[in-house]
C-alpha atoms as a PDB file:
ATOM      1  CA  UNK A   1      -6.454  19.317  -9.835  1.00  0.00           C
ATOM      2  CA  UNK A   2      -3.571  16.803  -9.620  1.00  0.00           C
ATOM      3  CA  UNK A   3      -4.783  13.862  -7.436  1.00  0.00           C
ATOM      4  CA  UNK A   4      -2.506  11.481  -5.410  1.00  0.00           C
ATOM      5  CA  UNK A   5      -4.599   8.718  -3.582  1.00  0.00           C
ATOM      6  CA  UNK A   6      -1.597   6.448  -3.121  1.00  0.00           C
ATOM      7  CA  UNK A   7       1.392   7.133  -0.499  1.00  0.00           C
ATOM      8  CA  UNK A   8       3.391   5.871   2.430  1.00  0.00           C
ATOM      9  CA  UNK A   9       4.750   7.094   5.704  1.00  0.00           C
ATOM     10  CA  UNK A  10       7.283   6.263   7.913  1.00  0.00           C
ATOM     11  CA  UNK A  11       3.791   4.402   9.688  1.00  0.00           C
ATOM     12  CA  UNK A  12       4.678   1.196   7.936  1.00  0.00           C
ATOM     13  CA  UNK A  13       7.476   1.414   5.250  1.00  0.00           C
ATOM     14  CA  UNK A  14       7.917   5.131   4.119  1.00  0.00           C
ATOM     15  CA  UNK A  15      11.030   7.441   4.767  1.00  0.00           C
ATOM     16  CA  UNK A  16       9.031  10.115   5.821  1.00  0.00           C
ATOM     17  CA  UNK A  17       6.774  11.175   8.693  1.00  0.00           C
ATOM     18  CA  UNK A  18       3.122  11.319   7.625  1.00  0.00           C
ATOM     19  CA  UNK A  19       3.521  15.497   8.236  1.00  0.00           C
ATOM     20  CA  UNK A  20       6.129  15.479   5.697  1.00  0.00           C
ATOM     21  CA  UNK A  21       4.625  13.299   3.216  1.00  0.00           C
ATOM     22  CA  UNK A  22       2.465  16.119   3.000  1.00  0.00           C
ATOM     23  CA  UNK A  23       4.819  18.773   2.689  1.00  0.00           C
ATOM     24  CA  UNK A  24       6.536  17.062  -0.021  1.00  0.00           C
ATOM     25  CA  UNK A  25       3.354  16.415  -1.529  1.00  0.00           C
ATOM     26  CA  UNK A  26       3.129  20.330  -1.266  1.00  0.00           C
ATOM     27  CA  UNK A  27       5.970  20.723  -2.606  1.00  0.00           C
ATOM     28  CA  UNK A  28       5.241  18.607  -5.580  1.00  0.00           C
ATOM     29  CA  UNK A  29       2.119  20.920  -6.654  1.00  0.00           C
ATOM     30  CA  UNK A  30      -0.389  17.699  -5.534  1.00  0.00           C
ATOM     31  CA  UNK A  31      -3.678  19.323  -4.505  1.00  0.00           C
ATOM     32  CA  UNK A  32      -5.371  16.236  -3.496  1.00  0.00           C
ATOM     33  CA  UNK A  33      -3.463  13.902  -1.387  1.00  0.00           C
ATOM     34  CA  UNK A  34      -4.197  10.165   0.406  1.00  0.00           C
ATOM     35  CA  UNK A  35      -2.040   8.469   2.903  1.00  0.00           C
ATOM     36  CA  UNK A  36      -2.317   4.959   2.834  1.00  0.00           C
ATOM     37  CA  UNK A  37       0.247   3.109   5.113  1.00  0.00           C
ATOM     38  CA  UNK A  38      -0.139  -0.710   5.109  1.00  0.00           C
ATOM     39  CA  UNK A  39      -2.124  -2.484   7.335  1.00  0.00           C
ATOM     40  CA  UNK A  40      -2.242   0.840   9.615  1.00  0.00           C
ATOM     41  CA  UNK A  41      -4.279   4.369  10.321  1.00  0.00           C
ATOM     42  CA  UNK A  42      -1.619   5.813  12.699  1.00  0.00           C
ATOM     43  CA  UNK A  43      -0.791   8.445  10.738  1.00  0.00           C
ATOM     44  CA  UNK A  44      -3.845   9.870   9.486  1.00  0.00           C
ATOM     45  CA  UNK A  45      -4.215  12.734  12.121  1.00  0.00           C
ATOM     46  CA  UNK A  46      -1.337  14.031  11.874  1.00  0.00           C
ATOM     47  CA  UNK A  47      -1.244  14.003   7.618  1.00  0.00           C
ATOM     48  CA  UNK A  48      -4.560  15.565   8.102  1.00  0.00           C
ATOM     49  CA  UNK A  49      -3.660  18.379   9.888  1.00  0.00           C
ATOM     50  CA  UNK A  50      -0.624  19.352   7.834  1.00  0.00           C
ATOM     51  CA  UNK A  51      -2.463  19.109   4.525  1.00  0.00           C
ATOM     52  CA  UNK A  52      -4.997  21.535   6.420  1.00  0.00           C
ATOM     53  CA  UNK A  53      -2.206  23.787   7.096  1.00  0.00           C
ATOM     54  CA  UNK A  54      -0.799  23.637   3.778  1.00  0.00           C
ATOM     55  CA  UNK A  55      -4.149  24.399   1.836  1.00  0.00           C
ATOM     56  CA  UNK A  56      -4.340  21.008   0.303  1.00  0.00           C
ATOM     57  CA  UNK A  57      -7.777  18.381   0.310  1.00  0.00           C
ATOM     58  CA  UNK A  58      -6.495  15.210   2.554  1.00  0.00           C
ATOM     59  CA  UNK A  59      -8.120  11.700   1.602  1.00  0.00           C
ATOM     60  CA  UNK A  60      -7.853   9.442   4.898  1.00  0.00           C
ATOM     61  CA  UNK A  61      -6.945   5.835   3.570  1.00  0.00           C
ATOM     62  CA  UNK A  62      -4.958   2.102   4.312  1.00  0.00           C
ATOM     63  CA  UNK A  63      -3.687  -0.200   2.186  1.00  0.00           C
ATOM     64  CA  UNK A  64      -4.094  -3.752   3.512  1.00  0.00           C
ATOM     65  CA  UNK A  65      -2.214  -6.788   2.741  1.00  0.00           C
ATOM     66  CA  UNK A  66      -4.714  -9.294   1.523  1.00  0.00           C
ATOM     67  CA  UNK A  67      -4.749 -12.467  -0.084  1.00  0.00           C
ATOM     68  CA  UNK A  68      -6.690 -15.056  -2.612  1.00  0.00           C
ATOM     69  CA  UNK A  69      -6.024 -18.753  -3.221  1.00  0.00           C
ATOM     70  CA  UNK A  70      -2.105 -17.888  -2.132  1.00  0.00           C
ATOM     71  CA  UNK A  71      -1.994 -14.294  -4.431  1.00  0.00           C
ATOM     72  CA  UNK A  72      -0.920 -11.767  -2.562  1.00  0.00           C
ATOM     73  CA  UNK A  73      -3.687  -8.275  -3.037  1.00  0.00           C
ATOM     74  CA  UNK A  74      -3.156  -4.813  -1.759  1.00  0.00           C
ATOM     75  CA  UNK A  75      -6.435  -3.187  -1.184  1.00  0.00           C
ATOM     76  CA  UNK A  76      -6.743   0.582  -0.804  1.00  0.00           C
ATOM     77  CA  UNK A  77      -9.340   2.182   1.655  1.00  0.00           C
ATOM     78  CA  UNK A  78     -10.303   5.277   1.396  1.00  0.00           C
ATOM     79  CA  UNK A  79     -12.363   6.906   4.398  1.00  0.00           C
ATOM     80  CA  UNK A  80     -12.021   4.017   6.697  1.00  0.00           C
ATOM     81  CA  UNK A  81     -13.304   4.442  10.172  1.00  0.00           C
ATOM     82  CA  UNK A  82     -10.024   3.941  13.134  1.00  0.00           C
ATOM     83  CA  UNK A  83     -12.582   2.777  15.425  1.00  0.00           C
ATOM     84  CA  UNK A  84     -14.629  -0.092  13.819  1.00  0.00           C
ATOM     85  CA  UNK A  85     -13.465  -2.990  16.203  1.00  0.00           C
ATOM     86  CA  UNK A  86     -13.918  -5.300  13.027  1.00  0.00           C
ATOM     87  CA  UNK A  87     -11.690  -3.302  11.171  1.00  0.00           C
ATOM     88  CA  UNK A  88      -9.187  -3.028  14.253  1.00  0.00           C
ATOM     89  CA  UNK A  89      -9.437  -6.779  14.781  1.00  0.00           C
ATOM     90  CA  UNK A  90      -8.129  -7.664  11.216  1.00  0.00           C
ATOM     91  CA  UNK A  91      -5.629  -5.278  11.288  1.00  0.00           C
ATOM     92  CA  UNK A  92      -4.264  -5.925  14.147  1.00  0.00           C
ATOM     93  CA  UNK A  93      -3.918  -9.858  12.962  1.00  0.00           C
ATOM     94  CA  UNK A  94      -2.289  -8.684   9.872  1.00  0.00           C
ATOM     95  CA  UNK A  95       0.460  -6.368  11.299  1.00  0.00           C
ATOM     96  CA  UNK A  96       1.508  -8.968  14.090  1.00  0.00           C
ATOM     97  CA  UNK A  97       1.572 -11.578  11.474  1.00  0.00           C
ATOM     98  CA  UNK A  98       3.524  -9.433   9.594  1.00  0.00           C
ATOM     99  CA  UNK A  99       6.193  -9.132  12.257  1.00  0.00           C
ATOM    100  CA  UNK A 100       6.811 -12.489  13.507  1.00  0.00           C
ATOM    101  CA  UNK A 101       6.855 -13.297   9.847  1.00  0.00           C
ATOM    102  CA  UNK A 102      10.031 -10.097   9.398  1.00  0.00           C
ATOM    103  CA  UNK A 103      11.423 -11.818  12.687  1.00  0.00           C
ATOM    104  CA  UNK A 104      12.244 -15.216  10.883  1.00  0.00           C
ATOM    105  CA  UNK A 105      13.299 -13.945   7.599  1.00  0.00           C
ATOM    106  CA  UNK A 106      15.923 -11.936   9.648  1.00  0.00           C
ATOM    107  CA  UNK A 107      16.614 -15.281  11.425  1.00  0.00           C
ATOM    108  CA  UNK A 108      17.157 -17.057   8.034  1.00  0.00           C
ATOM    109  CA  UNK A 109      18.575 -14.220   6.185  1.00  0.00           C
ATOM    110  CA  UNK A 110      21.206 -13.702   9.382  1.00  0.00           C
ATOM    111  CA  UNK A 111      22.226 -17.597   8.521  1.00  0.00           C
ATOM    112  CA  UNK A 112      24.183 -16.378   5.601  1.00  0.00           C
ATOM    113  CA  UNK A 113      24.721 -12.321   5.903  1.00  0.00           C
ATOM    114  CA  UNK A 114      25.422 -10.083   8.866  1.00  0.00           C
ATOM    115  CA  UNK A 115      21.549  -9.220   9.953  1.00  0.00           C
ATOM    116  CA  UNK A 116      20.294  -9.332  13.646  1.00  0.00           C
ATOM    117  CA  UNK A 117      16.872  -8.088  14.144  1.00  0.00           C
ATOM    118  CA  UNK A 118      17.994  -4.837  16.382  1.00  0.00           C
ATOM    119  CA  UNK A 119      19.489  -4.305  13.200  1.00  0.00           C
ATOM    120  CA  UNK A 120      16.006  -3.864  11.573  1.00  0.00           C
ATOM    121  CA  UNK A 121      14.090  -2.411  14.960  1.00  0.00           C
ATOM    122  CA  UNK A 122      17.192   0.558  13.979  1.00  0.00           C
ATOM    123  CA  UNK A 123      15.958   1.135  10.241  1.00  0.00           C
ATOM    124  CA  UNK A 124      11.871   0.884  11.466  1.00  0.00           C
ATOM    125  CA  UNK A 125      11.826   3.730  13.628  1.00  0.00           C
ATOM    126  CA  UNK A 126       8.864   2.639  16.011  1.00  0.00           C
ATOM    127  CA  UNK A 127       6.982   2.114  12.643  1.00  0.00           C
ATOM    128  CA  UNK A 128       3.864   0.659  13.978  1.00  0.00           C
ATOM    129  CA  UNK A 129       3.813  -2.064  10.502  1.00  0.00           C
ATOM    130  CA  UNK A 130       7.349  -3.579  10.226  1.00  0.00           C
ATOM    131  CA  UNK A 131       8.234  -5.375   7.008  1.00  0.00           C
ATOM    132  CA  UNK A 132      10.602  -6.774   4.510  1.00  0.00           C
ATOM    133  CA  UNK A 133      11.766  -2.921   3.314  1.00  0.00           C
ATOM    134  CA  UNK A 134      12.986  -2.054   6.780  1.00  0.00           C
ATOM    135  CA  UNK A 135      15.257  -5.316   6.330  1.00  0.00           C
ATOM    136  CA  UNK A 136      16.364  -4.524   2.993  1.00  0.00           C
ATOM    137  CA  UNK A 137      17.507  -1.168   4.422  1.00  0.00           C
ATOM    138  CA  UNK A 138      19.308  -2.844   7.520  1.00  0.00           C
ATOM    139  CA  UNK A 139      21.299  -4.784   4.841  1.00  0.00           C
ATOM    140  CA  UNK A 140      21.827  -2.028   2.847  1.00  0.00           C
ATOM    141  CA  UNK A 141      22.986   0.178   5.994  1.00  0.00           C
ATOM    142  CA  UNK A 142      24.947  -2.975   6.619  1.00  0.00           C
ATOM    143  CA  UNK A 143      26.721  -2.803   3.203  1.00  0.00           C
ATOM    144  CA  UNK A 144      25.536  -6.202   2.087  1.00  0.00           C
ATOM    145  CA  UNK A 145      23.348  -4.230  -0.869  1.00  0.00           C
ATOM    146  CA  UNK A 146      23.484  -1.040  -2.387  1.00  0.00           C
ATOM    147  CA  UNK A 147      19.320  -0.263  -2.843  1.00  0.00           C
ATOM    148  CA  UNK A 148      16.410  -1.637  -1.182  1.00  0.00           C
ATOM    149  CA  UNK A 149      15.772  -2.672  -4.775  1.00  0.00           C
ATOM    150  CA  UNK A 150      18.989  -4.515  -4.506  1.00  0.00           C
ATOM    151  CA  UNK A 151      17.940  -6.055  -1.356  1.00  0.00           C
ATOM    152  CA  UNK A 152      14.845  -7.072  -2.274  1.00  0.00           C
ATOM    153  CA  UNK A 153      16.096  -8.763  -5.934  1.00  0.00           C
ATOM    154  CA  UNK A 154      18.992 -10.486  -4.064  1.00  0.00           C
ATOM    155  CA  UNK A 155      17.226 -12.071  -0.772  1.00  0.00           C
ATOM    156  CA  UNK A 156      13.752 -10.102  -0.093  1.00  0.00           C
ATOM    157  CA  UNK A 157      11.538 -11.564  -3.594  1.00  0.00           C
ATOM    158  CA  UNK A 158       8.462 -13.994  -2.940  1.00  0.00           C
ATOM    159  CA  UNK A 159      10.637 -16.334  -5.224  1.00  0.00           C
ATOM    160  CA  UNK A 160      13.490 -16.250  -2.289  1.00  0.00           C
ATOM    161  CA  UNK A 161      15.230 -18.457  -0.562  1.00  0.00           C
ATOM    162  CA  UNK A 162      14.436 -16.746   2.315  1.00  0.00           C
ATOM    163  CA  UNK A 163      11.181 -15.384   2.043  1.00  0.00           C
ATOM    164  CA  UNK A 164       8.222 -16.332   4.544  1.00  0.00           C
ATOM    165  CA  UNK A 165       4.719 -16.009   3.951  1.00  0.00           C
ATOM    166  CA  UNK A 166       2.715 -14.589   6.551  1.00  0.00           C
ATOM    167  CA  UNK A 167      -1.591 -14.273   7.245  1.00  0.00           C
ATOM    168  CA  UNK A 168      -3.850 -12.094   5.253  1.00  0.00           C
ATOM    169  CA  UNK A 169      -7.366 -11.557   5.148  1.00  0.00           C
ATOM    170  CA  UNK A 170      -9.081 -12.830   2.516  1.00  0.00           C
ATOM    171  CA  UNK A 171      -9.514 -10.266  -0.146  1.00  0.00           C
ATOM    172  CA  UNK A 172     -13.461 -10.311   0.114  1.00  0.00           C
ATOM    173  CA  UNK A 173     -13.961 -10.581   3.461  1.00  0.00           C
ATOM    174  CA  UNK A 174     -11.553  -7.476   4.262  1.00  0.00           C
ATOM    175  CA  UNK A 175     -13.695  -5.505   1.622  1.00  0.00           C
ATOM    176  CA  UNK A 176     -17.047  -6.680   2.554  1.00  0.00           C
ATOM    177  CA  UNK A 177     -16.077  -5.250   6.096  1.00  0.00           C
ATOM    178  CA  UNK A 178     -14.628  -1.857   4.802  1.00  0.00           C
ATOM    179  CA  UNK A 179     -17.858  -1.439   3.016  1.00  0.00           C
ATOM    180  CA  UNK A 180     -20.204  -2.047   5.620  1.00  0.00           C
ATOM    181  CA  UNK A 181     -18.148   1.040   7.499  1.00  0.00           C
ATOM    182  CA  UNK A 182     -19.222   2.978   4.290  1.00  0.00           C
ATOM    183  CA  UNK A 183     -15.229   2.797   3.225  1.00  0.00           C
ATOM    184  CA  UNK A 184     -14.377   3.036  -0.413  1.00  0.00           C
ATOM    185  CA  UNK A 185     -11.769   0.181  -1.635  1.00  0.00           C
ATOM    186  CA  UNK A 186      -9.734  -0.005  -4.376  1.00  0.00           C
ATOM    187  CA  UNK A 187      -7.673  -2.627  -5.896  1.00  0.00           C
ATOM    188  CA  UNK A 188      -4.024  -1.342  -5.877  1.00  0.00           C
ATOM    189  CA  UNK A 189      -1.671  -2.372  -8.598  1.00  0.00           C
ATOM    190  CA  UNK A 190      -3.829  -5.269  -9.973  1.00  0.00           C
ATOM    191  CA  UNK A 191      -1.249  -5.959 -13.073  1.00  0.00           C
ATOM    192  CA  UNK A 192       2.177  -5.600 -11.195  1.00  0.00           C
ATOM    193  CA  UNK A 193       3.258  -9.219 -12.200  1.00  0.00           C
ATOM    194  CA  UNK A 194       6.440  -8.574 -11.429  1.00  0.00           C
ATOM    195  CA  UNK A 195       6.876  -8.329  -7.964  1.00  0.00           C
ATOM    196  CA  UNK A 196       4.744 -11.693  -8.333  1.00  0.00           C
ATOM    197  CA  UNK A 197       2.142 -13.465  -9.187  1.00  0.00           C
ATOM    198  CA  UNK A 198      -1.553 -11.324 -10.053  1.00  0.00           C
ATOM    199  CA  UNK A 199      -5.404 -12.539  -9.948  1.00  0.00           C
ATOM    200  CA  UNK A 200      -6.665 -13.372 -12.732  1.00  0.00           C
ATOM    201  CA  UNK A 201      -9.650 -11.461 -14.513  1.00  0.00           C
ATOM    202  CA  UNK A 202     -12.543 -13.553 -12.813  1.00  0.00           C
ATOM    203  CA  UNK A 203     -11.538 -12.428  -9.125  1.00  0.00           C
ATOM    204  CA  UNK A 204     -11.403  -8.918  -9.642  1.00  0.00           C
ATOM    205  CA  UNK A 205     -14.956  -9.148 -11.221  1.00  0.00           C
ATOM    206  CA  UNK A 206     -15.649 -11.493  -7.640  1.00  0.00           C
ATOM    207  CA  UNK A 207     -14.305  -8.212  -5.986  1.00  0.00           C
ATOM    208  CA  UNK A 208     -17.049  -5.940  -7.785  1.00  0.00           C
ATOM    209  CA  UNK A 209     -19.571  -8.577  -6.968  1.00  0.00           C
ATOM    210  CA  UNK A 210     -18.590  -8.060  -3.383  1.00  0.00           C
ATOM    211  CA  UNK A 211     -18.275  -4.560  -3.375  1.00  0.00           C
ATOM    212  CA  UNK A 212     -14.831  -3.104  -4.852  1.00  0.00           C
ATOM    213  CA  UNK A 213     -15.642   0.289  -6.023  1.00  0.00           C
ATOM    214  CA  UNK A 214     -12.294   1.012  -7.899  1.00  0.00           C
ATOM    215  CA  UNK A 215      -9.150  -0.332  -9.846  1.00  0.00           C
ATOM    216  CA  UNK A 216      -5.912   1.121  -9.610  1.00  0.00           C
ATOM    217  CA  UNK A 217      -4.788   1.614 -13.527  1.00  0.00           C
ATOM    218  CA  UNK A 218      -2.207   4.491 -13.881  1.00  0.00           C
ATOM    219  CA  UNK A 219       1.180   2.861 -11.883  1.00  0.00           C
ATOM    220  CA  UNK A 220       4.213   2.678 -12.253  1.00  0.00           C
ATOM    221  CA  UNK A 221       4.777  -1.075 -12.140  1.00  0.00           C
ATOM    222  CA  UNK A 222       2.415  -1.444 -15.073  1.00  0.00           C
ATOM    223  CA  UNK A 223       3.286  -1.084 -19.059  1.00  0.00           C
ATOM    224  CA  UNK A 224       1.058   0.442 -21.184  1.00  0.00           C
ATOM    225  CA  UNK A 225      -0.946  -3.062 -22.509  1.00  0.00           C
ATOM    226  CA  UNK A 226      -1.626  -3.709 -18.815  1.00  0.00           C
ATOM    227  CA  UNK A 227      -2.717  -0.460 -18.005  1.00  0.00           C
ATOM    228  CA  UNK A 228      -5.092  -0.690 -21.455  1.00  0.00           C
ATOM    229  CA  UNK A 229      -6.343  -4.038 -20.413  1.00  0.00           C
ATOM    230  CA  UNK A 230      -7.101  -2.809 -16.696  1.00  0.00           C
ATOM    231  CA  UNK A 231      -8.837   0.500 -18.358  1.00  0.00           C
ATOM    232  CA  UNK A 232     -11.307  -2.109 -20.163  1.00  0.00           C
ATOM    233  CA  UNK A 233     -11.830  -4.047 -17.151  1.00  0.00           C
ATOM    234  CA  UNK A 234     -12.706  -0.913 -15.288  1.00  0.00           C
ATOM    235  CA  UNK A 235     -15.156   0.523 -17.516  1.00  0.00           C
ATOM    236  CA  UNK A 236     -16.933  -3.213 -18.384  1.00  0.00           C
ATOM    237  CA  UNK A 237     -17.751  -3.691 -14.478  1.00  0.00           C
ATOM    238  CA  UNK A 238     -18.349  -0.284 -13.500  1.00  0.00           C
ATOM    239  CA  UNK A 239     -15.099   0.259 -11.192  1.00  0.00           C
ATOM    240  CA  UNK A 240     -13.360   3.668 -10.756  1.00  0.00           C
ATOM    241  CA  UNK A 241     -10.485   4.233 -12.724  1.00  0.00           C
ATOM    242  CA  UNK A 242      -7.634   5.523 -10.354  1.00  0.00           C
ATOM    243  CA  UNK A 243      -3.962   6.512 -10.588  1.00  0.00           C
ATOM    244  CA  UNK A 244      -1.383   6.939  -8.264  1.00  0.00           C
ATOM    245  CA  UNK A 245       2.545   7.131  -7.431  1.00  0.00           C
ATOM    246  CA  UNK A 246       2.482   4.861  -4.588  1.00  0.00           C
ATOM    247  CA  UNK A 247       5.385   7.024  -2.852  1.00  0.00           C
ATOM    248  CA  UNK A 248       7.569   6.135  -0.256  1.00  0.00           C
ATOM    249  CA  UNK A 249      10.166   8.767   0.148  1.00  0.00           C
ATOM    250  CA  UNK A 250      14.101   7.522  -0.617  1.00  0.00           C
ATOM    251  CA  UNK A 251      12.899   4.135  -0.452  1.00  0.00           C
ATOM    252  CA  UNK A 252      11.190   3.618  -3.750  1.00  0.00           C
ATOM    253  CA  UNK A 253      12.003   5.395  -7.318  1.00  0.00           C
ATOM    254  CA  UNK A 254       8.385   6.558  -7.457  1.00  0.00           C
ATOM    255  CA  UNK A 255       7.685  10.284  -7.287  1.00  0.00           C
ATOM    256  CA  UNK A 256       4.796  11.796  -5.926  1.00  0.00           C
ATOM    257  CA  UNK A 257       2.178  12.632  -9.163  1.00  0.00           C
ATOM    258  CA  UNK A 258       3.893  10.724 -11.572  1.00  0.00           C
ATOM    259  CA  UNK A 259       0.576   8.760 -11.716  1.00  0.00           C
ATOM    260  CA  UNK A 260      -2.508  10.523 -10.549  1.00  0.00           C
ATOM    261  CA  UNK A 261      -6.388   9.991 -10.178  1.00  0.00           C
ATOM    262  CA  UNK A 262      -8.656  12.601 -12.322  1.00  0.00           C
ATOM    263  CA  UNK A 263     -10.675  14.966 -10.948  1.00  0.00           C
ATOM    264  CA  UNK A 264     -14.132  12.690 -12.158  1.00  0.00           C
ATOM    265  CA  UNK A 265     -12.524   9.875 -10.603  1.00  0.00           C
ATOM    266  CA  UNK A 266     -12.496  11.210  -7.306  1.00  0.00           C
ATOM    267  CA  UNK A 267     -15.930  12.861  -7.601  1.00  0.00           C
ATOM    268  CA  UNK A 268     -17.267   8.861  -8.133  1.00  0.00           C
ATOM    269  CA  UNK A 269     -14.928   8.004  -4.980  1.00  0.00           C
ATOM    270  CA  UNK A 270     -16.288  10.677  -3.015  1.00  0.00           C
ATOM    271  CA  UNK A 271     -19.990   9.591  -4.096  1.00  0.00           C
ATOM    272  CA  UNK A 272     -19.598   5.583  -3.049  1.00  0.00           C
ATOM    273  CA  UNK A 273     -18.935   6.373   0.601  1.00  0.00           C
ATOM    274  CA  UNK A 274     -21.440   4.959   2.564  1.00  0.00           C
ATOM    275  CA  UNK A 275     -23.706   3.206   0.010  1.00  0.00           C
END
């Protein structure tokens, strides 16, 4: 089976409804498939009843901006439950952090290029989680950049100018309350130094020690020694050793499969819920 745990809607910062994520998927011969907008479950009905309709196995999932000692960590959820008010409660902190946070990097980014922030509502849709990639695509709809890519290099980077941090769980205490929902987590992209800076070794085994069930290896943001050094880590503390494309439509180079999870993989996924 090809296995895709990792994708994004137009939910949070996607370019394409959660149905069509699916159809693409589809398209893309992907048998398995998880949507996993950030900080946000929205779209899980509706991905789950196209993949239904299309013949494919759905995997209901998040992934949720956390953070450690100032790192920025994306942890991926798989099975989470929508109506755990603990779960609600910290999501709903994290996605209206997350706006007022978009709100005044439009108002410093606006300082020095044309940007108001009906400028970004126009590029988000009624997403439910609004971010920095709706604001790179205002600019580039605005002309200032060519890509989101652009965007993001020029003004959007954690290294910015402009950029604003904004609240975050801590890393163990948002997967200490996905697993007592019997939710599966995963650490997403552990190696992708560069969109900033990573944990180091002795946090992710922290994670395991409070629960972390799997590492995502196979990405596209990391090289080959990264992905060998993750494998080891994996296998040394017992973690699941995923894969995924991390998709988000037009707005990111990353296809759907180019990474995927094997069909073991999922089996030991599939196996941690609840414990």
């Amino acid at each position: 089976m090809r296995i895709d745990l990792h994708t994004h809607s137009t939910v949070s910062d996607g370019t394409e409804s959660p149905a069509d994520v699916m159809r693409s998927a589809h398209a893309a011969g992907i048998d398995v498939v998880a949507l996993t907008d950030h900080d946000s479950m929205a779209g899980l009905e509706d991905a789950a009843e196209m993949a239904a309709a299309l013949g494919m196995n759905f995997v209901p999932g998040i992934e949720v901006s956390c953070r450690h000692d100032g790192i920025s960590v994306h942890l991926l959820a798989y099975w989470p439950d929508p109506s755990d008010e603990e779960v609600i409660a910290m999501l709903g902190l994290t996605r209206d952090a997350r706006l007022d946070r978009a709100k005044e990097i439009v108002r410093r980014v606006g300082a020095d290029y044309p940007l108001v922030w009906d400028d970004v509502l126009a590029q988000s849709g009624g997403a439910e989680t609004v971010g920095r990639p709706h604001i790179a695509d205002a600019l580039v709809t605005r002309g200032v950049f060519a890509t989101r890519d652009d965007a993001f290099a020029k003004v959007l980077a954690g290294n910015s100018a402009y950029y604003v941090p904004h609240y975050a769980p801590e890393v163990f205490d948002a997967i200490r309350t996905f697993r007592a929902t019997g939710a599966v987590t995963v650490f997403a992209h552990p190696g992708a130094d560069g969109r900033g800076k990573v944990v180091p070794t002795s946090v992710i085994e922290l994670m395991a020690d409070a629960g972390l069930v799997g590492l995502e290896v196979e990405h596209r943001d990391h090289n080959e020694p990264q992905r060998d050094r993750l494998a080891r880590i994996a296998q040394r503390l017992g973690l699941v050793h995923t894969g995924a494309s991390d998709y988000h439509g037009t707005g990111k180079v990353n296809r759907l499969g180019e990474n995927v999870t094997s069909d073991a993989a999922l089996h030991q996924l599939q196996d941690a819920r609840g414990r």
